[in-house]
C-alpha atoms as a PDB file:
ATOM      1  CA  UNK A   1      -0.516  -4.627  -8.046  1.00  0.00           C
ATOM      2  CA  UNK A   2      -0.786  -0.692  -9.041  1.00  0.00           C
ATOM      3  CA  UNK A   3      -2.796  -0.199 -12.246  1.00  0.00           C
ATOM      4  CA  UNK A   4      -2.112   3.396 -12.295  1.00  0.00           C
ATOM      5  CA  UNK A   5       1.462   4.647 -10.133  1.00  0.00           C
ATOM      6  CA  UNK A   6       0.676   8.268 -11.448  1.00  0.00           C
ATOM      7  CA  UNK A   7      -2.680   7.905  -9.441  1.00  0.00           C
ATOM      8  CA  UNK A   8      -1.897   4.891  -7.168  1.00  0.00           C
ATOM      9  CA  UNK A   9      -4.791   2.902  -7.860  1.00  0.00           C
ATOM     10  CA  UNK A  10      -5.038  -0.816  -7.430  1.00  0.00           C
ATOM     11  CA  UNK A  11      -6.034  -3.247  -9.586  1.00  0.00           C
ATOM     12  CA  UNK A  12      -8.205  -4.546  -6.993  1.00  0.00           C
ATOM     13  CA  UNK A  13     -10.015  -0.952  -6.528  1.00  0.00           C
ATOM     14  CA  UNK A  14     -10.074  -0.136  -9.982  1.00  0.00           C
ATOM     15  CA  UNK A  15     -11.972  -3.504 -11.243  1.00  0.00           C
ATOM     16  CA  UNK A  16     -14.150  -3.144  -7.662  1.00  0.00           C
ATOM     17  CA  UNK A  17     -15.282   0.473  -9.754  1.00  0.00           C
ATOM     18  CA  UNK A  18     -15.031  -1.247 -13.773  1.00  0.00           C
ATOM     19  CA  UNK A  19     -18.100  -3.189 -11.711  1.00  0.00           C
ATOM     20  CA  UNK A  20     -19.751  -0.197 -10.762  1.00  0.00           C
ATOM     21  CA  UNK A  21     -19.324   2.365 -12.959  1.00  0.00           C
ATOM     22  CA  UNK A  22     -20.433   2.409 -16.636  1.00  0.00           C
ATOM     23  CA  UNK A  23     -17.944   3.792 -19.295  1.00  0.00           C
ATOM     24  CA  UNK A  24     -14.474   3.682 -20.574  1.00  0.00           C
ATOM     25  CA  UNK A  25     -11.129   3.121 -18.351  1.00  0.00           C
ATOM     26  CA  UNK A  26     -10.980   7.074 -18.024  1.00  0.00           C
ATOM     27  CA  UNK A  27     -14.712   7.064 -17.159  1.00  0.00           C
ATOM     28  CA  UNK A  28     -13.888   4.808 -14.414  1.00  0.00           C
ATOM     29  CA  UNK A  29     -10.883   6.593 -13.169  1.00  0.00           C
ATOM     30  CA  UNK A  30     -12.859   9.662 -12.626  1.00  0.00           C
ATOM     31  CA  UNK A  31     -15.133   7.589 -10.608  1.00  0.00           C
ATOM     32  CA  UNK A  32     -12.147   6.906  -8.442  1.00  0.00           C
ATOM     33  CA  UNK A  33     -12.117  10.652  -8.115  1.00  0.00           C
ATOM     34  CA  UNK A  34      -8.352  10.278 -10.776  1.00  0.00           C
ATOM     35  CA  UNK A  35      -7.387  11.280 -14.195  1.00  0.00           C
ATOM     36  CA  UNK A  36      -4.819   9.624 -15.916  1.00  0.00           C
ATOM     37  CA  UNK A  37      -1.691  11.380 -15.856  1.00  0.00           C
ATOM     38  CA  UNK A  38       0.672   9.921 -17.916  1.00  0.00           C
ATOM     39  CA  UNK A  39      -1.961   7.863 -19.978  1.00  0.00           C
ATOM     40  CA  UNK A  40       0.761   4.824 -20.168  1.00  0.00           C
ATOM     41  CA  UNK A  41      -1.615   2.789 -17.918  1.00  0.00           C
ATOM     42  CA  UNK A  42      -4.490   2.886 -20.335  1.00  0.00           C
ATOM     43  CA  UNK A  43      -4.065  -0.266 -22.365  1.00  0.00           C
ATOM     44  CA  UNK A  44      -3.948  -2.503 -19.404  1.00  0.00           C
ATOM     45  CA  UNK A  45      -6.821  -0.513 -17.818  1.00  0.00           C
ATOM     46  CA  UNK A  46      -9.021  -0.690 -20.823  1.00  0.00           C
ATOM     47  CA  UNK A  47      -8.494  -4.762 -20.831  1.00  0.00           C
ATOM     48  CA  UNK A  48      -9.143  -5.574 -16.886  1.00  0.00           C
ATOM     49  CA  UNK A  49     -12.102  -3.517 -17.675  1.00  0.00           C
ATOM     50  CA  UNK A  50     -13.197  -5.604 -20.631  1.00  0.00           C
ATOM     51  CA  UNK A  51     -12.422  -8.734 -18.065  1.00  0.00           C
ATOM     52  CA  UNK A  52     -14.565  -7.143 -15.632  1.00  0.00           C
ATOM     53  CA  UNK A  53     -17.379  -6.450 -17.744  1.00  0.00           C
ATOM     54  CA  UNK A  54     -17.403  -9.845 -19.844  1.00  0.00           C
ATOM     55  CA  UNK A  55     -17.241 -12.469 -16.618  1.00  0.00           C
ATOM     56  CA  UNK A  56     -13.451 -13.111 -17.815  1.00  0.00           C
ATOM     57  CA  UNK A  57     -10.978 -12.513 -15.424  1.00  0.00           C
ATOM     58  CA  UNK A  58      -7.078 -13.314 -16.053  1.00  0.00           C
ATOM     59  CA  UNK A  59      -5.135 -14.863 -13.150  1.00  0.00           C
ATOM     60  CA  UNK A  60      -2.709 -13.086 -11.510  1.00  0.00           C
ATOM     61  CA  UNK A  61      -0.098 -15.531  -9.646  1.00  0.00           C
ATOM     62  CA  UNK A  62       2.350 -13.948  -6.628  1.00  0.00           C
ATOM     63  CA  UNK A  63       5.594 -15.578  -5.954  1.00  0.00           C
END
């Protein structure tokens, strides 16, 4: 799943850098080398980063 389409960055590579990186969701895009463009992706960023940070992870299930 994209986090960001502006940017195309995965959820999977953006909570591997939330891990790594200290800061806010646009701290952490940088990181990635990004900025947000659009900004809409923020919210959801901001909360897998919380997950990441706080040992709580939500489930994502595929069909």
């Amino acid at each position: 799943m994209y986090v960001c389409v502006c940017n195309a960055i995965r959820e999977c590579e953006f909570r591997r850098a939330a891990r790594q990186h200290a800061g806010d969701a646009e701290a952490v895009y940088a990181a990635l080398g990004k900025t947000p463009q659009c900004a809409q992706c923020l919210e959801d960023a901001d909360e897998m980063l919380a997950e990441e940070r706080h040992g709580k992870r939500r489930l994502t299930l595929v069909a």
